[in-house]
Protein backbone atom coordinates (compact mmCIF):
# COMPACT_ATOMS: atom_id res chain seq x y z
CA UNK A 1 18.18 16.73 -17.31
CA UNK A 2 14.80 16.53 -16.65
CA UNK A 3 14.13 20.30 -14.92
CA UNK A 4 16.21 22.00 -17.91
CA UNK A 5 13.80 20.39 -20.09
CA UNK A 6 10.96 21.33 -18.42
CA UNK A 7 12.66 25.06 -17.96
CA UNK A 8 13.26 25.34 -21.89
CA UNK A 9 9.59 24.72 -22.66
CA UNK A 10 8.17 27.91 -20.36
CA UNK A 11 9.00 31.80 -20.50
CA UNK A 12 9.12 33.64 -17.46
CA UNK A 13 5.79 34.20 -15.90
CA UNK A 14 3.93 36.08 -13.16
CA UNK A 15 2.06 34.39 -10.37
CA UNK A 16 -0.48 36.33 -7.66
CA UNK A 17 -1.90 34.70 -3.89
CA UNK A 18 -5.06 36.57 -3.28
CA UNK A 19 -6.37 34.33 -0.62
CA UNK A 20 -5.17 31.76 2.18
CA UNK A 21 -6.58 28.13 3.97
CA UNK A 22 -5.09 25.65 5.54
CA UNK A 23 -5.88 22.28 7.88
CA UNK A 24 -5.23 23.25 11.16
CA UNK A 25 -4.42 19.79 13.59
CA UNK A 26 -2.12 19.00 16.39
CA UNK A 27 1.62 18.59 15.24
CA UNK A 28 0.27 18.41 11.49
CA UNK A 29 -1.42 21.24 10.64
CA UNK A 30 -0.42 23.35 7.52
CA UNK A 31 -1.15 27.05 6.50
CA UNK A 32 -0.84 28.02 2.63
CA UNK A 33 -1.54 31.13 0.00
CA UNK A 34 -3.73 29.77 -2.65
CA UNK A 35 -2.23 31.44 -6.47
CA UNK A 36 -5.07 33.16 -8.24
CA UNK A 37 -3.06 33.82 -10.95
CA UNK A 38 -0.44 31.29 -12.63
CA UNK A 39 -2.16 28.45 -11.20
CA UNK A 40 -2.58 26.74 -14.60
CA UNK A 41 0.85 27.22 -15.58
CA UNK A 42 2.56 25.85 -12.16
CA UNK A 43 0.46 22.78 -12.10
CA UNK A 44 0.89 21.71 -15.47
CA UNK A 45 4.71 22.13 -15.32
CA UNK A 46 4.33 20.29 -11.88
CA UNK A 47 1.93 17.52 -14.13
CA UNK A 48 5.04 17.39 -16.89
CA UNK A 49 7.70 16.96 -13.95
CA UNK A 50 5.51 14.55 -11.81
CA UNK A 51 4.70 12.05 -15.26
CA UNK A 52 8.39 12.02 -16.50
CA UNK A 53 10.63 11.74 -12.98
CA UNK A 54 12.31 8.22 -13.00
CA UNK A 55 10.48 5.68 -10.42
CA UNK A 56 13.90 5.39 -8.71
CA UNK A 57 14.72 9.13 -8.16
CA UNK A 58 11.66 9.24 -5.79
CA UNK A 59 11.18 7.60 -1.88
CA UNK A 60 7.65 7.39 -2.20
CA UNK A 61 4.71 6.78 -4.37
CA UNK A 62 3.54 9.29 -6.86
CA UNK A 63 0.91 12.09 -6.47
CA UNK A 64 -2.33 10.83 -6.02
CA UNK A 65 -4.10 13.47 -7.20
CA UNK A 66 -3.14 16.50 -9.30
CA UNK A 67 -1.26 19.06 -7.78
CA UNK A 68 -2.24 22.31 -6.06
CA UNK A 69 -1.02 25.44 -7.32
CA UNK A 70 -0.61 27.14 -3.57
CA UNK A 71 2.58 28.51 -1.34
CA UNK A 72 2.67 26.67 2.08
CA UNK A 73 3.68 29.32 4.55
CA UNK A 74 3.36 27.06 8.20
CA UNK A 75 3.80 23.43 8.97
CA UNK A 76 1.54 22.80 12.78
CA UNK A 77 -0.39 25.40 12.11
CA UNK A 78 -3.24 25.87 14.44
CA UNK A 79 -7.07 27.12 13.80
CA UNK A 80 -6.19 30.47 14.84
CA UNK A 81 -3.59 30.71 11.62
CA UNK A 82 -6.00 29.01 9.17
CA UNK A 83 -8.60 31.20 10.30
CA UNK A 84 -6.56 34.63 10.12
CA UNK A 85 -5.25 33.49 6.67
CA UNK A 86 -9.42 32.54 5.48
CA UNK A 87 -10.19 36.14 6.71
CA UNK A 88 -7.60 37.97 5.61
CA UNK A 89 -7.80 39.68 9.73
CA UNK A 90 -4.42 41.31 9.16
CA UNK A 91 -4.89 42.55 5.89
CA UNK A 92 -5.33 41.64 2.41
CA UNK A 93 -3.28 38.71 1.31
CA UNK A 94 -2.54 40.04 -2.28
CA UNK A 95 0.74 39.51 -3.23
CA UNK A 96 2.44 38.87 -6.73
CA UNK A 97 5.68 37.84 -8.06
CA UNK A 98 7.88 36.73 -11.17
CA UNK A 99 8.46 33.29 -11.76
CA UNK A 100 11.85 32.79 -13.42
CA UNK A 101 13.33 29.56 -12.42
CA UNK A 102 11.92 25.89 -11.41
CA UNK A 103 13.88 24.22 -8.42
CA UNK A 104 13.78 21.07 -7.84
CA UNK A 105 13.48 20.62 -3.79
CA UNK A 106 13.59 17.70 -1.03
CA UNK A 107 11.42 18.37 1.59
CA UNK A 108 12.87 16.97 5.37
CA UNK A 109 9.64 16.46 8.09
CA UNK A 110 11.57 16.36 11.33
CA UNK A 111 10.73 16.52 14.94
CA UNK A 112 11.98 19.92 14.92
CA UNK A 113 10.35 21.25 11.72
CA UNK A 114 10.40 21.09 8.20
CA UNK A 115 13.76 21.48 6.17
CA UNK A 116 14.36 22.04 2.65
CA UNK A 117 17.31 21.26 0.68
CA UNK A 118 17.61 22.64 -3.10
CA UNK A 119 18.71 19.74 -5.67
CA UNK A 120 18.40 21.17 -8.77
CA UNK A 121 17.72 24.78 -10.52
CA UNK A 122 17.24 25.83 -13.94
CA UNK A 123 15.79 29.51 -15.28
CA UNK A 124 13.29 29.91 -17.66
């Protein structure tokens, strides 16, 4: 399958969000950590997932642009978030972890939020 093979070509590796953004808007606003570290690695696997995926496993059109390496953390997020998160006002943002798996997830937009539902997993 397509995410073991992309799993068997990358070792476990570590990835670090050092600073935050967003686009705040009414109903479709979205807050993120940008990755300061590991952002290379995460968007070329993303790059190798997004070129081989079958046209029919997807609903819509592919990526127009390359991928951002970042962690969305709010969906109708509001100036007040994007600002607090560009500021860092509660603190520093730095936070690191271990990649050790990709997952391949659906993302659900509905009236009452955003849902995610795991298809696929495979460790590195």
């Amino acid at each position: 399958m397509l995410v073991e093979d992309a799993a068997a070509t990358q070792k476990p590796y570590s990835v670090r969000a050092d600073d935050g953004g967003g686009r705040p808007g009414r109903g479709e606003g979205v807050a993120w950590l940008g990755l300061s570290t590991g952002a290379g690695t995460l968007i070329r696997i993303a790059t190798q997932l997004a070129e081989r995926c079958p046209p029919d496993a997807t609903t819509g059109p592919p990526p127009r642009r390359t991928p951002s390496a970042h962690l969305t953390l709010a969906r109708r997020a509001d100036e007040a978030v994007v600002q607090a998160l560009r500021h860092q006002s509660h603190g520093s943002l730095g936070v690191a972890w271990q990649v050790d798996r990709l997952c391949l997830v659906r993302s659900h937009l509905e009236a009452t939020g955003a849902h995610y539902e795991t298809l696929h997993e495979a460790r590195l």
